[in-house]
C-alpha atoms as a PDB file:
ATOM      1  CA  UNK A   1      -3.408 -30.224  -3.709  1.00  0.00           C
ATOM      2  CA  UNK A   2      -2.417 -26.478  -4.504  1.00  0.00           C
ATOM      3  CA  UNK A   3      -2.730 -24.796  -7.514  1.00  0.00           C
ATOM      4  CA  UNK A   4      -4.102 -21.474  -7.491  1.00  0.00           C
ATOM      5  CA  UNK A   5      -7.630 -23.541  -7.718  1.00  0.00           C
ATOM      6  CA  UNK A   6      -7.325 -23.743 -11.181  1.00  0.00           C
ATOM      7  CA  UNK A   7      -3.714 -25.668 -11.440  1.00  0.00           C
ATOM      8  CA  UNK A   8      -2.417 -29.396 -10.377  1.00  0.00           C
ATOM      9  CA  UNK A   9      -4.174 -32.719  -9.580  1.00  0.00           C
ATOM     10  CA  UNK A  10      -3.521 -35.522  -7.464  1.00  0.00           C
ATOM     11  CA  UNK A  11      -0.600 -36.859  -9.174  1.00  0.00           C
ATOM     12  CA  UNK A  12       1.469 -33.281  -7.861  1.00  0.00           C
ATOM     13  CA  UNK A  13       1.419 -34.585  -4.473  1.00  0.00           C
ATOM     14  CA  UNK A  14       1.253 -38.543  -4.791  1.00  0.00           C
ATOM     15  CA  UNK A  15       4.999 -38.467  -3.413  1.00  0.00           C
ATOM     16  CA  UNK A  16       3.909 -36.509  -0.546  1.00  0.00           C
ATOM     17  CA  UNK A  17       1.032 -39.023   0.043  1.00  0.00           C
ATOM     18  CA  UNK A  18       2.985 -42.117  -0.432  1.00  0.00           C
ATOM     19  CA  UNK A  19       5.715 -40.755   1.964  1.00  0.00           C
ATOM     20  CA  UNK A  20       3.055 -40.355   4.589  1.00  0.00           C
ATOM     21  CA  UNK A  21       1.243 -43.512   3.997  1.00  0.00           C
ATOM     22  CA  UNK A  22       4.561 -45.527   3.962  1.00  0.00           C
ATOM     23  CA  UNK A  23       6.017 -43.551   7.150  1.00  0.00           C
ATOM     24  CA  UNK A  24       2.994 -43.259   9.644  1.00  0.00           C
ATOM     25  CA  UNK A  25       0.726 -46.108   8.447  1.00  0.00           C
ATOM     26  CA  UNK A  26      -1.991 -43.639   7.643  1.00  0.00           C
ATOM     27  CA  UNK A  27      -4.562 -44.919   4.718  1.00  0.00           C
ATOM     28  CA  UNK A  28      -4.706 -41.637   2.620  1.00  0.00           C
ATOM     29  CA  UNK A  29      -7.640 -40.283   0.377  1.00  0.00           C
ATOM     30  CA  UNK A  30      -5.960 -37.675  -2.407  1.00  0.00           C
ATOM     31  CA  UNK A  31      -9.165 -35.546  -3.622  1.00  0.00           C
ATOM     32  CA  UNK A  32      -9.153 -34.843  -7.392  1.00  0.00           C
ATOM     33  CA  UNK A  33     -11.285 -31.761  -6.894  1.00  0.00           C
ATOM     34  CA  UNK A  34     -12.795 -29.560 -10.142  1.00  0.00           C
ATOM     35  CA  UNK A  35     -10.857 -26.956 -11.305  1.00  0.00           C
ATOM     36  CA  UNK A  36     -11.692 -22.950 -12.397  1.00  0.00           C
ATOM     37  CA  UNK A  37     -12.430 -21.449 -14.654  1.00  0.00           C
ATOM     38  CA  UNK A  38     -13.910 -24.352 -15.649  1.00  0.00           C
ATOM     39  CA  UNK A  39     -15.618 -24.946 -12.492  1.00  0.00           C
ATOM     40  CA  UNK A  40     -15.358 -21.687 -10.056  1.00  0.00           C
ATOM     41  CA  UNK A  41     -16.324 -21.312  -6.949  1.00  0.00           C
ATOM     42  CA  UNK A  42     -17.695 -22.986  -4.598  1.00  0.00           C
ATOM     43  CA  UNK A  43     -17.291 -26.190  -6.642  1.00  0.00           C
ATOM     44  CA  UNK A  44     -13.717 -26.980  -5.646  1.00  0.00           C
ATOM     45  CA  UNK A  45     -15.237 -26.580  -2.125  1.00  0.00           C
ATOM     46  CA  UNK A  46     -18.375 -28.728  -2.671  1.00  0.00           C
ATOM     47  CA  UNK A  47     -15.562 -31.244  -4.273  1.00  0.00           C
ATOM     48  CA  UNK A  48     -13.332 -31.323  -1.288  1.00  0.00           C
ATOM     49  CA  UNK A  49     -16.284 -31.944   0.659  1.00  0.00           C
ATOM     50  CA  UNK A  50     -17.794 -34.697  -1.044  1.00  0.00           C
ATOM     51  CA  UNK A  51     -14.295 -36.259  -0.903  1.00  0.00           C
ATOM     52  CA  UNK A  52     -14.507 -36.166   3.031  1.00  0.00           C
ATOM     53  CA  UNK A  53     -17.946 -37.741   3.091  1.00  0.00           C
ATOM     54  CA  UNK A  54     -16.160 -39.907   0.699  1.00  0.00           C
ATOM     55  CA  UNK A  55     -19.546 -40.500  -2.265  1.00  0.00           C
ATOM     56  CA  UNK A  56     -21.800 -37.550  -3.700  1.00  0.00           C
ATOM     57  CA  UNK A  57     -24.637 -39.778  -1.806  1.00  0.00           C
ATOM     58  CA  UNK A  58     -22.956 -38.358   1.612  1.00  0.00           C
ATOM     59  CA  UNK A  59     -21.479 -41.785   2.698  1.00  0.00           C
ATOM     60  CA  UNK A  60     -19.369 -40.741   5.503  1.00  0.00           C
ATOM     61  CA  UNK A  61     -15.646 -40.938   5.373  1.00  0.00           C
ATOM     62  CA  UNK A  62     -15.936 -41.963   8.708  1.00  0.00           C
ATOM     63  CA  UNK A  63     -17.822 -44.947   7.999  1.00  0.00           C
ATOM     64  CA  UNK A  64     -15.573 -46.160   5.497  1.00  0.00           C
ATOM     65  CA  UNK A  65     -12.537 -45.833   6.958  1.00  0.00           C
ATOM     66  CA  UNK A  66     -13.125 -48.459   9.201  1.00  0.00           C
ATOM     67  CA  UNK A  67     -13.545 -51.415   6.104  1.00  0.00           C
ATOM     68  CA  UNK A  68      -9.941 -49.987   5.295  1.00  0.00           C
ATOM     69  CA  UNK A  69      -8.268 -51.031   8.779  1.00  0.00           C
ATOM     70  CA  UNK A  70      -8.145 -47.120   9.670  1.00  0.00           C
ATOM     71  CA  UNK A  71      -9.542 -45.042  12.838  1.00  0.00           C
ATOM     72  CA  UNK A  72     -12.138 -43.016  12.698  1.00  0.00           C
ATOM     73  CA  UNK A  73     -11.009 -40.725  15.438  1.00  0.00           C
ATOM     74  CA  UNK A  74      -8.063 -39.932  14.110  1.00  0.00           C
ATOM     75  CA  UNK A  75      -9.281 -38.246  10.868  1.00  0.00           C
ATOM     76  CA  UNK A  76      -6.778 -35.413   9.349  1.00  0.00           C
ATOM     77  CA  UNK A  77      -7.739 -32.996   6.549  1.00  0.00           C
ATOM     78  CA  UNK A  78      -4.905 -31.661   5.167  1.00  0.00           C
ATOM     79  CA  UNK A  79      -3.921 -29.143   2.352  1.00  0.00           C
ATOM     80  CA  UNK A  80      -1.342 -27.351   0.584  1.00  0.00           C
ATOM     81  CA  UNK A  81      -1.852 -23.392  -0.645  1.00  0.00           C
ATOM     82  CA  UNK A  82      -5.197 -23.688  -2.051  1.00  0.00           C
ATOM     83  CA  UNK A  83      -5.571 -27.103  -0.943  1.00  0.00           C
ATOM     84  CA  UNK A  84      -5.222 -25.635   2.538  1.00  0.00           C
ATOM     85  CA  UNK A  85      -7.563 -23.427   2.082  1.00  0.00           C
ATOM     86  CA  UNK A  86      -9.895 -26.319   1.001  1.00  0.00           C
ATOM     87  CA  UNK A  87      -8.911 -27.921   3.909  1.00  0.00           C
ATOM     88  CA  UNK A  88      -9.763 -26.047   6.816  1.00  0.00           C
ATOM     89  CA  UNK A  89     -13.082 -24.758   4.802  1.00  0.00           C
ATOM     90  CA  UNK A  90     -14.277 -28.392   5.230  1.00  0.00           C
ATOM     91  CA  UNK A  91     -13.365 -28.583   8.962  1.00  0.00           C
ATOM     92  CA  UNK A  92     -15.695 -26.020   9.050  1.00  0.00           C
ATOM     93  CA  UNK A  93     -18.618 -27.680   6.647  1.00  0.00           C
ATOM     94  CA  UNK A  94     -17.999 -31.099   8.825  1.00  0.00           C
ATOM     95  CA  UNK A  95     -18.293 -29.136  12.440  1.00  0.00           C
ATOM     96  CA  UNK A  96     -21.218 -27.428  11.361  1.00  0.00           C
ATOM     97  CA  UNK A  97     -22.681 -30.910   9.898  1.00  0.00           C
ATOM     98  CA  UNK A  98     -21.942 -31.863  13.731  1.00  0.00           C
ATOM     99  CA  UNK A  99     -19.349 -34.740  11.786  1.00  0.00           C
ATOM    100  CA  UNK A 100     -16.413 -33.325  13.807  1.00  0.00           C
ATOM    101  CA  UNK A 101     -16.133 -35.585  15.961  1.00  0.00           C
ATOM    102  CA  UNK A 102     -13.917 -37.612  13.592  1.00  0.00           C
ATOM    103  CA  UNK A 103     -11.818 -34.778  12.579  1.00  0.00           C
ATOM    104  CA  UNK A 104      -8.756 -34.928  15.055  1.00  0.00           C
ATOM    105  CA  UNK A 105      -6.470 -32.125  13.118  1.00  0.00           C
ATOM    106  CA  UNK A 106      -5.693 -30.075  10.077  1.00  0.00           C
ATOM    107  CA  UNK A 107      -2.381 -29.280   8.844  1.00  0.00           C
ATOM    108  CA  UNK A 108      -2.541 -26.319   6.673  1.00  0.00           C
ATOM    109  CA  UNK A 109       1.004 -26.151   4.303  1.00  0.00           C
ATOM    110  CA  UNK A 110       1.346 -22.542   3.064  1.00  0.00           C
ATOM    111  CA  UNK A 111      -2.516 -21.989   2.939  1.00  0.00           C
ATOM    112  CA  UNK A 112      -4.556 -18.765   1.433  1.00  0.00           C
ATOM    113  CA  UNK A 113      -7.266 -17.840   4.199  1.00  0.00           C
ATOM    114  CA  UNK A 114      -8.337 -14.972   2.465  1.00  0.00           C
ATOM    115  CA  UNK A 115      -9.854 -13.178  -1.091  1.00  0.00           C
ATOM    116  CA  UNK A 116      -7.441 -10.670  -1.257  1.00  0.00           C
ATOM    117  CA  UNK A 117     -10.117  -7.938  -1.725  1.00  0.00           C
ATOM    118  CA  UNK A 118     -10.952  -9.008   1.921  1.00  0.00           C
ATOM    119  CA  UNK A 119      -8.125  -8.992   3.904  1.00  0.00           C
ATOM    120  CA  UNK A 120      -8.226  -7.486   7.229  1.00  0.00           C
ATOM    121  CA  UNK A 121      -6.463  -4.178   7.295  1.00  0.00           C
ATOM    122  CA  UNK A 122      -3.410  -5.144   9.657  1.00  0.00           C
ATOM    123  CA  UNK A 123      -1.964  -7.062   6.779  1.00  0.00           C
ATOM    124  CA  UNK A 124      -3.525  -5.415   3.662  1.00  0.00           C
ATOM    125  CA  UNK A 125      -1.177  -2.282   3.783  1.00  0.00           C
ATOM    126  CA  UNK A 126       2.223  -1.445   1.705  1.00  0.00           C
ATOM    127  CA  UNK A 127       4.749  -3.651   4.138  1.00  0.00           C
ATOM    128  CA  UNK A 128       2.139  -6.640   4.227  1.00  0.00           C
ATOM    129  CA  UNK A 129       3.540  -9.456   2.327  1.00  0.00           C
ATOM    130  CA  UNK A 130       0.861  -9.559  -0.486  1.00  0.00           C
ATOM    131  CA  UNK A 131       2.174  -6.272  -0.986  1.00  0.00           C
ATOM    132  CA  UNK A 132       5.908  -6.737  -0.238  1.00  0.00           C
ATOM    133  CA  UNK A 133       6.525 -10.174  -2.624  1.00  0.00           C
ATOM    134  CA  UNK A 134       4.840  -8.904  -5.421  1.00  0.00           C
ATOM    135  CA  UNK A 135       7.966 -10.197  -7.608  1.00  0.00           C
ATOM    136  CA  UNK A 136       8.430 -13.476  -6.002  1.00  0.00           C
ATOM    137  CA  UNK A 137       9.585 -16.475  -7.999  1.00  0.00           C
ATOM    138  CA  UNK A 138       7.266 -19.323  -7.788  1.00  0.00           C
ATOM    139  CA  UNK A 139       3.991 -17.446  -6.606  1.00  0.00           C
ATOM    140  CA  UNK A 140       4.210 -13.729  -7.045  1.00  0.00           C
ATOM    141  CA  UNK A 141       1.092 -11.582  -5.919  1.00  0.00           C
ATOM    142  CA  UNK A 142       0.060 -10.903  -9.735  1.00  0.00           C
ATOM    143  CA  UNK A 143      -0.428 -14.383 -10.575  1.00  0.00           C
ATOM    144  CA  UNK A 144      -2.437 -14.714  -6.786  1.00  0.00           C
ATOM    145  CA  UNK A 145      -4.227 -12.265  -8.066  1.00  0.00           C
ATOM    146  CA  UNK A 146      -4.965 -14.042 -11.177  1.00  0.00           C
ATOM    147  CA  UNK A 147      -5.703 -17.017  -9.430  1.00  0.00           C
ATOM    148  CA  UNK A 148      -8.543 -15.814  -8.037  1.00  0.00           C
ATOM    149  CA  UNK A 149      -9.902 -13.963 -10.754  1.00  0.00           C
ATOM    150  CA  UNK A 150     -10.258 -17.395 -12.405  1.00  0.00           C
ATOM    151  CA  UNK A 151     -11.522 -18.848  -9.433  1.00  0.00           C
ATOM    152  CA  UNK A 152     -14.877 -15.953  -9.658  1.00  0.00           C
ATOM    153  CA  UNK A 153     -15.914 -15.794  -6.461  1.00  0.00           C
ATOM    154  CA  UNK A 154     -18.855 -13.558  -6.535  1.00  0.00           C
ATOM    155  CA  UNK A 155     -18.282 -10.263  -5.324  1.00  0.00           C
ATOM    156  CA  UNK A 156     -21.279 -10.600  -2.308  1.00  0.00           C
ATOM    157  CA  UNK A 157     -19.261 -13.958  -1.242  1.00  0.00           C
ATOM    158  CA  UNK A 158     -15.430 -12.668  -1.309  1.00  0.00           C
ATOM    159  CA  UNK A 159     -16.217 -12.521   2.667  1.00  0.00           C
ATOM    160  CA  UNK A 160     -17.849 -15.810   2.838  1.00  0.00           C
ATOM    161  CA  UNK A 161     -16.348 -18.657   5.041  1.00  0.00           C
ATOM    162  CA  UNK A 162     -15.922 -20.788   2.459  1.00  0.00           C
ATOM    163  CA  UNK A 163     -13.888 -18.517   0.461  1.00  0.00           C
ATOM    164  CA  UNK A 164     -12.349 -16.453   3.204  1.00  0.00           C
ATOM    165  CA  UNK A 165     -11.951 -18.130   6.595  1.00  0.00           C
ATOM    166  CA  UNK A 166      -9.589 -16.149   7.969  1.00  0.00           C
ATOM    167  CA  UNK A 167     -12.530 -13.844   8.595  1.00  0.00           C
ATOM    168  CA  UNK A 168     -14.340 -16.351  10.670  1.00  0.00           C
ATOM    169  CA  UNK A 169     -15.374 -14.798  14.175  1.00  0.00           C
ATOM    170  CA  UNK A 170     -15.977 -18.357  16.218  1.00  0.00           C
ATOM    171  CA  UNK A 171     -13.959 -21.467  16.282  1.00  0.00           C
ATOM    172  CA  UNK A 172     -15.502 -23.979  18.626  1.00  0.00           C
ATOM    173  CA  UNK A 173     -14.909 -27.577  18.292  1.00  0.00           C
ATOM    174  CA  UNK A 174     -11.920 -26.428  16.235  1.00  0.00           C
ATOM    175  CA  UNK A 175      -8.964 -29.406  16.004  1.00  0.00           C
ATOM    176  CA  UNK A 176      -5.775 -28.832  16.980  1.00  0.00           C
ATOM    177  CA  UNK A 177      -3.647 -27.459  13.458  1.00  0.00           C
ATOM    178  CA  UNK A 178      -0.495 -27.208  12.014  1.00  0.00           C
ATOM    179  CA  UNK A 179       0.392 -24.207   9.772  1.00  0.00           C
ATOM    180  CA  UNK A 180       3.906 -23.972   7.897  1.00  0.00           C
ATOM    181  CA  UNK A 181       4.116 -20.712   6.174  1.00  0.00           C
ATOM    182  CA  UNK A 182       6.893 -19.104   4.259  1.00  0.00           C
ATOM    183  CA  UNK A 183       9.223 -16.371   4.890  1.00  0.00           C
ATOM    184  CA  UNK A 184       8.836 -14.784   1.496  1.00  0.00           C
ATOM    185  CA  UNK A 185       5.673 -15.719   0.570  1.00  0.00           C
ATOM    186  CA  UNK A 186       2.871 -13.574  -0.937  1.00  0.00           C
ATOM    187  CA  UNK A 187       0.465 -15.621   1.720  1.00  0.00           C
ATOM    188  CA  UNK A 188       2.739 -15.680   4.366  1.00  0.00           C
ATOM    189  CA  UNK A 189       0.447 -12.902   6.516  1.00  0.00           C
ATOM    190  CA  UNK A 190      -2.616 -14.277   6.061  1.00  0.00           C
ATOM    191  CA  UNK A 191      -1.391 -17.763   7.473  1.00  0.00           C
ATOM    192  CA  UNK A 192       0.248 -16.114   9.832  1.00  0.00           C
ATOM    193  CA  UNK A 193      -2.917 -14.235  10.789  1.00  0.00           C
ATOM    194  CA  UNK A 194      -4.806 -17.499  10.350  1.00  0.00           C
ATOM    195  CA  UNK A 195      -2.306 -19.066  13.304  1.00  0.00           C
ATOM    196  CA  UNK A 196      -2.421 -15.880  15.629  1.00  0.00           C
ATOM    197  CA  UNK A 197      -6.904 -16.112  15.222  1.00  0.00           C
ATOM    198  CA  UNK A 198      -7.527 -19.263  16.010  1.00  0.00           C
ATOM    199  CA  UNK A 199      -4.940 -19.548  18.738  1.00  0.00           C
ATOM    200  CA  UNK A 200      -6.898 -16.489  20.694  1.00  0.00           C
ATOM    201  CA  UNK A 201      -9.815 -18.727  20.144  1.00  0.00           C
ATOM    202  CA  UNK A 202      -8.388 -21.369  22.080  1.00  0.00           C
ATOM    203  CA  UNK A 203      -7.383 -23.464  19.639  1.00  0.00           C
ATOM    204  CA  UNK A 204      -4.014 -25.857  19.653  1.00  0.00           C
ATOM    205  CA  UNK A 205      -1.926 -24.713  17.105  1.00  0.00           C
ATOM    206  CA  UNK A 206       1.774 -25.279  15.592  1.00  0.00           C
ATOM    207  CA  UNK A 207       3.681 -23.115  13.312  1.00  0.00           C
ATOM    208  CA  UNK A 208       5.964 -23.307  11.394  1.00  0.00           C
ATOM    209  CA  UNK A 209       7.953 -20.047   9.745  1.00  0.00           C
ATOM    210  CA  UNK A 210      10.691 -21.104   6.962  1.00  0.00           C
ATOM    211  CA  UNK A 211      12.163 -17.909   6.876  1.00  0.00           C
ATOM    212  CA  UNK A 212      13.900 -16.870   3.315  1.00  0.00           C
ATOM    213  CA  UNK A 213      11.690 -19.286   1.384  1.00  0.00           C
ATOM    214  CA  UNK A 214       9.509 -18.604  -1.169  1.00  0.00           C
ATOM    215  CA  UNK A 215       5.698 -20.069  -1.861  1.00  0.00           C
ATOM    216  CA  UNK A 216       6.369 -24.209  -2.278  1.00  0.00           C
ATOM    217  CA  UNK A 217      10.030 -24.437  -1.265  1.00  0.00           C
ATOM    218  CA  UNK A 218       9.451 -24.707   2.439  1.00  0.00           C
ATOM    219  CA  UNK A 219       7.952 -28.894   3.166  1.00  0.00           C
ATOM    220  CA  UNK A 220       7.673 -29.265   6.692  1.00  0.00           C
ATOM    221  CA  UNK A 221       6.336 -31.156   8.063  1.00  0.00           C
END
């Protein structure tokens, strides 16, 4: 789920869940992860990945699916803003476990890819949208900016690929992803960015651009 890190639980997207569950057939596993300040960084992380390997004994989701009348090989993480973020950082934890193999995609809904304190300069500068929607309704780039001050990522790991992996340099074994992002979104450029990277790294990849919208009024898929 989104929520800055430090806002929403599982009940915020339950109709999203049951709409999916109910429309594709898909058995669905909502992670409840930690929040900051309470719990900063990287516990959200270690959370959504303990939620994949589905018990803090490292039973594999993949395992388990199977008693539920699921397939294995067609394993999706998914997340919303920070969710997304939380997302495709466990692609990343489960391809370099070498538990990939199960993961067929990730669809990333208006993710954050990157501590703003990081971002690459092409979309760090006065026009870039963290810059340019600093007043937007819903998520403006003050409360982002908030956000992640709860969320205390230590200063040495703002470039780290579990906080930032936008900045991530290789992308093999990568699944095929869908990205929506939002026209008038403080995160809009760095999901855009997102897209463009792992595209050049060979990488199937749909997008989505809602243009107008603001952070969490654009729902595709």
């Amino acid at each position: 789920h989104g929520g800055g890190f430090v806002l929403g639980d599982v009940n915020r997207e339950d109709s999203l869940c049951s709409t999916l569950a109910d429309e594709t057939g898909s058995i669905i596993v909502s992670v409840g992860y930690r929040h900051a300040p309470e719990h900063p960084f990287p516990v959200p992380v270690e959370d959504a990945y303990a939620g994949v390997l589905w018990t803090d004994s490292f039973v594999q989701v993949l395992d388990n699916v199977q008693e539920l009348g699921g397939d294995p090989s067609l394993i999706y993480t998914m997340g919303n803003s920070a969710g997304g973020n939380l997302a495709t950082v466990v692609v990343r934890k489960l391809r370099d476990s070498d538990i990939s193999q199960g993961v067929a995609a990730q669809v990333l809904r208006i993710p954050n890819t990157c501590h703003p304190k990081a971002l690459p300069a092409a979309i760090a500068g006065p026009s870039a949208s963290y810059n340019n929607f600093t007043d937007a309704p819903i998520l403006s780039t003050s409360v982002m900016n908030e956000f992640w001050s709860l969320y205390n990522v230590p200063e040495e790991k703002i470039r780290s690929l579990d906080c930032s992996p936008l900045l991530g340099s290789e992308f093999e074994r990568f699944p095929p992803t869908y990205i929506s992002v939002c026209g008038c979104d403080p995160l809009r450029d760095e999901g855009l960015a997102y897209a463009g990277k792992l595209e050049e790294h060979g990488v199937p990849v749909k997008l989505d651009v809602i243009p107008g919208y603001p952070h969490g009024r654009c729902h595709v898929p």
